[in-house]
Protein backbone atom coordinates (compact mmCIF):
# COMPACT_ATOMS: atom_id res chain seq x y z
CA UNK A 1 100.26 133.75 103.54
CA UNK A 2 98.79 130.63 105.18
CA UNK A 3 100.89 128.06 107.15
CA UNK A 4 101.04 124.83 105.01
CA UNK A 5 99.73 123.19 108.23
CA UNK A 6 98.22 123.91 111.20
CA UNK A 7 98.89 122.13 114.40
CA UNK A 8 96.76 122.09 117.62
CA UNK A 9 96.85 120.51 120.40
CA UNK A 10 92.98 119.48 122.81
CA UNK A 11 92.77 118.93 126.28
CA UNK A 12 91.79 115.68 125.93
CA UNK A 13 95.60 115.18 124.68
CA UNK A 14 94.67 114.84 120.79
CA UNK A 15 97.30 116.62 118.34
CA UNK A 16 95.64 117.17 114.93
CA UNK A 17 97.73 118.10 112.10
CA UNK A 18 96.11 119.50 109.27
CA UNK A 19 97.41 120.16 105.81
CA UNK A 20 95.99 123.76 104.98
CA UNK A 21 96.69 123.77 101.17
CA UNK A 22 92.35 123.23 100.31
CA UNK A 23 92.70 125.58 97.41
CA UNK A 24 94.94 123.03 95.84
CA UNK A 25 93.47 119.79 97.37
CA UNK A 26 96.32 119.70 99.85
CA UNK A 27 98.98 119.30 97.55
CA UNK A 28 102.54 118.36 98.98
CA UNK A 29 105.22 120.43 98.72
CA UNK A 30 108.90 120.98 100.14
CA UNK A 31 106.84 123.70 102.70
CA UNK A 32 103.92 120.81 103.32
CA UNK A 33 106.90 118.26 103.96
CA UNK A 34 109.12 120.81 106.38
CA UNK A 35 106.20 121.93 108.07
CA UNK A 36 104.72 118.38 108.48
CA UNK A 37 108.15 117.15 110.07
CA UNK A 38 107.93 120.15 112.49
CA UNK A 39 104.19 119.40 113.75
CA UNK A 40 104.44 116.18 114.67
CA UNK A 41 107.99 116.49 116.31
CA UNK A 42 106.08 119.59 118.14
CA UNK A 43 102.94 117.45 118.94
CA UNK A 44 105.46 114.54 120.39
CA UNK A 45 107.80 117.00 122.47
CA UNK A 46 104.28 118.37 123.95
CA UNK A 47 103.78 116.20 127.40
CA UNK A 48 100.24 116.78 126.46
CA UNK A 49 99.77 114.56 123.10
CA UNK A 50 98.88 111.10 123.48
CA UNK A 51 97.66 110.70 119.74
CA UNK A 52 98.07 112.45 116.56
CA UNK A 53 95.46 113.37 113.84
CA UNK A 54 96.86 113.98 110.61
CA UNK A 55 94.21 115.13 108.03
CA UNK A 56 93.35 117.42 105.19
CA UNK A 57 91.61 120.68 105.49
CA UNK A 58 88.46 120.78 103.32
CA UNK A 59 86.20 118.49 102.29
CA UNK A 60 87.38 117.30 99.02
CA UNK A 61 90.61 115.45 99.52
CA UNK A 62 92.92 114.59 102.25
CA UNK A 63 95.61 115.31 99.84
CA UNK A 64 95.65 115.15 96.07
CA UNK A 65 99.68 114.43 96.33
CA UNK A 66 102.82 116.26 95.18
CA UNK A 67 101.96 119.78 93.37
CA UNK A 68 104.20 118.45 90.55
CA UNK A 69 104.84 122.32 89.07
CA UNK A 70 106.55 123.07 92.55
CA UNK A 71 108.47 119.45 92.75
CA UNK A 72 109.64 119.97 89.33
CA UNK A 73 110.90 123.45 90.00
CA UNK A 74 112.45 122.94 93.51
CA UNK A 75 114.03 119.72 91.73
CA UNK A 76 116.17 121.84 88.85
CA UNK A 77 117.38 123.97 92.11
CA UNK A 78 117.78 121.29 94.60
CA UNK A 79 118.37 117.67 93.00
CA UNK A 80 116.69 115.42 95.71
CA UNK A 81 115.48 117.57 98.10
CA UNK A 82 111.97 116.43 97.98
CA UNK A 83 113.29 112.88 98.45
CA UNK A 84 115.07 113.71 101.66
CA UNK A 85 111.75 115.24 103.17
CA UNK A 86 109.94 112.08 102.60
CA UNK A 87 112.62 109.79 104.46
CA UNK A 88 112.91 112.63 107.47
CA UNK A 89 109.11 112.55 107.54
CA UNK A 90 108.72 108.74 107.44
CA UNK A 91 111.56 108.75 110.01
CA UNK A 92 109.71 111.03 112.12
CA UNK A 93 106.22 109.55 111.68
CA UNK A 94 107.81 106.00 112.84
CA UNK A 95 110.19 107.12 115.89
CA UNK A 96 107.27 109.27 117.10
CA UNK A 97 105.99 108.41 120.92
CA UNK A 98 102.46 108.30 120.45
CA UNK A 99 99.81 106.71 118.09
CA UNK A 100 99.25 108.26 114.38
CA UNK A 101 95.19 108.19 113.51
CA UNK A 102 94.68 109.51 109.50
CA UNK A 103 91.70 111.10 108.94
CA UNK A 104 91.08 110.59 105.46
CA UNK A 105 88.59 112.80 104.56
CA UNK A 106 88.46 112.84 100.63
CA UNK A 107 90.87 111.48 98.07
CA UNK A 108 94.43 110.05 99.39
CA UNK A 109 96.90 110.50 96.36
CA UNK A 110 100.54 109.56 95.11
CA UNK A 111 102.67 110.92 98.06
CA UNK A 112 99.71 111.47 100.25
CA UNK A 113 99.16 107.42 99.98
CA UNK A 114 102.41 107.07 101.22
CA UNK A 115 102.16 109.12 103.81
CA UNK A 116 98.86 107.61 105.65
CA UNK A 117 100.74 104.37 104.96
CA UNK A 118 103.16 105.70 107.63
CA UNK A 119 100.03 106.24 109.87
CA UNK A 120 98.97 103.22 112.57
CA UNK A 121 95.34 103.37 112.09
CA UNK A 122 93.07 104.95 108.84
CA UNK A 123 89.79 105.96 109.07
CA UNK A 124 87.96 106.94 106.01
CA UNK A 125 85.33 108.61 104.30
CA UNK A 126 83.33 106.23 101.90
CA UNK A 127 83.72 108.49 99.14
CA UNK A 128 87.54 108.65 99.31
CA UNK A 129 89.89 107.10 96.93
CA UNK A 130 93.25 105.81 97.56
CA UNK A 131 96.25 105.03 94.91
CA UNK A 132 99.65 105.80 93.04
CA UNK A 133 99.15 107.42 89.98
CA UNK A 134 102.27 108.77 89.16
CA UNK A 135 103.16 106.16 86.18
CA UNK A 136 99.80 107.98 84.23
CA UNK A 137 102.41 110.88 84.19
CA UNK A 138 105.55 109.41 83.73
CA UNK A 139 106.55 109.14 86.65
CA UNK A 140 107.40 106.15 89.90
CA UNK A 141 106.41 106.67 93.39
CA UNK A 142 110.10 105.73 94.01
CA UNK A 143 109.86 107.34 97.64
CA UNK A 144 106.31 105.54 98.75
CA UNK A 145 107.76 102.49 97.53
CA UNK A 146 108.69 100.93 100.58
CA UNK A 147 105.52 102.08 102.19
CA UNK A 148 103.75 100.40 99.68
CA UNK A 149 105.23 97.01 99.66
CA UNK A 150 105.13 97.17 103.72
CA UNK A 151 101.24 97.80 103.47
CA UNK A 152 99.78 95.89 100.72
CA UNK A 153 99.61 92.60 99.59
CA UNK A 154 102.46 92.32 96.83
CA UNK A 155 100.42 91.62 93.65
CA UNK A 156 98.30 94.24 94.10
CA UNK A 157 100.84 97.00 95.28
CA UNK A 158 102.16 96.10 92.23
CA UNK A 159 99.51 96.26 90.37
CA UNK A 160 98.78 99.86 91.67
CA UNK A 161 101.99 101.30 91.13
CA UNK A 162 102.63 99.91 87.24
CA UNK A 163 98.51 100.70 85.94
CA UNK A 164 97.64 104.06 88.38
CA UNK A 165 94.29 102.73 89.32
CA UNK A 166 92.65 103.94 91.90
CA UNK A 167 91.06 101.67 95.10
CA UNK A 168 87.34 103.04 96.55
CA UNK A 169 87.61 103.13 100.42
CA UNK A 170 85.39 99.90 100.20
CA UNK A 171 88.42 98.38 98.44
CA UNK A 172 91.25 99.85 100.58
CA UNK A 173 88.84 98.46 103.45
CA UNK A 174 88.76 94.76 102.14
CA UNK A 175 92.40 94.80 101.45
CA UNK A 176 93.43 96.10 105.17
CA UNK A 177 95.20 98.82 104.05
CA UNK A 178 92.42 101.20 105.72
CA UNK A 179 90.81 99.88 109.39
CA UNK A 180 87.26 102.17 109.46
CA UNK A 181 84.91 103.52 106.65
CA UNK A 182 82.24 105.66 107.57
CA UNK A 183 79.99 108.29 105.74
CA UNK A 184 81.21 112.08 105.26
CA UNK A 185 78.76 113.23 108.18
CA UNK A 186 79.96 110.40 110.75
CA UNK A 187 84.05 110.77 109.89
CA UNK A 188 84.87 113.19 113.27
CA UNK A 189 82.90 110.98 115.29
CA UNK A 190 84.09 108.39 114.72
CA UNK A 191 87.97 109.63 114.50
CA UNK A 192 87.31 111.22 118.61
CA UNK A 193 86.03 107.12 119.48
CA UNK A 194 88.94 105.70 118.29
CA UNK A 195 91.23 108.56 119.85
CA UNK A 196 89.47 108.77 122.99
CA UNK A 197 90.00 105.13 123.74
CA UNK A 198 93.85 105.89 122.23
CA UNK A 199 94.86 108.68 124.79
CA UNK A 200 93.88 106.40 127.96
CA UNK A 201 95.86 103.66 127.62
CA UNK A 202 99.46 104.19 129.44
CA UNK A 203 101.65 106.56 127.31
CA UNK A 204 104.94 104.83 128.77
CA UNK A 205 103.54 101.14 127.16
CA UNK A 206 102.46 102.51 124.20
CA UNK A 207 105.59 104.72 123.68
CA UNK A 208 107.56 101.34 124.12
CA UNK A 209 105.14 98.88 122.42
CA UNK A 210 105.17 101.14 119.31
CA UNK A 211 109.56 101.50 119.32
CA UNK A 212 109.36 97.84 119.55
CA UNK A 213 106.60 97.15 117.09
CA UNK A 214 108.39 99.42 114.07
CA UNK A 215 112.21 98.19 115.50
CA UNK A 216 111.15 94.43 114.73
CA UNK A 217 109.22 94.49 111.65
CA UNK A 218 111.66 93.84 109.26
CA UNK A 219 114.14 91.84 111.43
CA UNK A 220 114.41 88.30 110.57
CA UNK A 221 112.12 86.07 113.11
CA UNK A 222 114.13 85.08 115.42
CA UNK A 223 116.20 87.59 115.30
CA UNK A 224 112.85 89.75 116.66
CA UNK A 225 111.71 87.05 119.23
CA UNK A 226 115.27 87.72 120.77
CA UNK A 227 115.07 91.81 120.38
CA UNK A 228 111.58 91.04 122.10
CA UNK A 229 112.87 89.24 125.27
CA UNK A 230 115.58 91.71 125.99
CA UNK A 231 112.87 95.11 125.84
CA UNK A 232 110.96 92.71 128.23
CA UNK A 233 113.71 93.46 130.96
């Protein structure tokens, strides 16, 4: 059986993660989530990373979201356990040491949304699509909430969540929820720019400008100025 991911690690110091589910357009599961968690602990406990890819294999879509038949299934079982994955993987993605590039490489999906959310920089594919689409099935993206809110202008993460609709990369790019779009054939070359100039910056200031940068954002103002000054000591 495949691993749901696969993690390797260059010389240059890049750590790509890569959901391996392209039979099912990367679909999340409990086993995507665990082994997810597991990579990019790995890749930051490696003294070689200084950035993380996290991307889909395939072509088609970085990930289509939760495989709902599994979710549902695992849920009966295990009441929540799905939920818990997504905080310990948000947790994980934000405490991390390094820089988090997502290589969005085809459609970006319900759960999958949330999770590049919880990535520092997106580059994109032009032909991608981005969005929350669980209410066209009943359902709330109760656990990409907060990464929605955090990301997007209110009215429209609102907007998303309560209709489904779907934002083109162009879209996602005028909004500033993604940084790059390029075409299909100029995506890896433009994801090894952007992570070559990453991995030569000092890892000890970026491991503490990105603590401090996730520590403050949700700190009243002042209250950050002050937990500024003291991490300049």
């Amino acid at each position: 059986m495949d691993q749901p991911i696969d993690l390797t690690i260059s010389d240059d110091g890049v750590a790509t993660i890569t959901i391996n589910r392209p039979e099912k357009r990367n679909a999340l599961s409990t086993d995507v989530l665990e082994a997810m968690i597991d990579g990019f602990r790995a890749a930051d406990n490696d003294s070689r990373t200084r950035v993380v890819v996290l991307t889909g294999a395939g072509d088609k879509a970085f990930s289509a979201g939760g495989d709902l038949e599994k979710f549902l299934a695992e849920n009966e079982s295990t009441p929540g356990k799905q939920g818990g994955r997504f905080v310990e993987l948000f947790e994980t993605i934000g405490t991390l040491g390094v820089p988090v590039v997502g290589r969005i490489n085809g459609h970006c999906l319900a759960g999958a949304f949330g999770i590049a959310l919880a990535c520092d920089i997106l580059v994109s594919t032009d032909d991608a699509t981005f969005g929350t689409p669980e209410i066209l099935v009943g359902l709330w993206p109760m656990m990409i909430t907060a990464l929605i809110q955090r990301n997007l202008p209110r009215k429209l993460a609102t907007e998303l969540m309560l209709t489904g609709r779907r934002l083109s990369a162009a879209e996602a790019l005028d909004a500033g929820i993604i940084n790059r779009v390029v075409a299909a054939d100029q995506l890896d070359a433009a994801v090894t720019e952007l992570t070559a100039t990453l991995a030569k910056h000092p890892p000890a200031v970026i491991r503490a400008g990105r603590a401090a940068l996730y520590e403050q954002q949700d700190m009243p103002f002042v209250e950050a100025l002050r937990y500024l000054e003291a991490e300049l000591r």
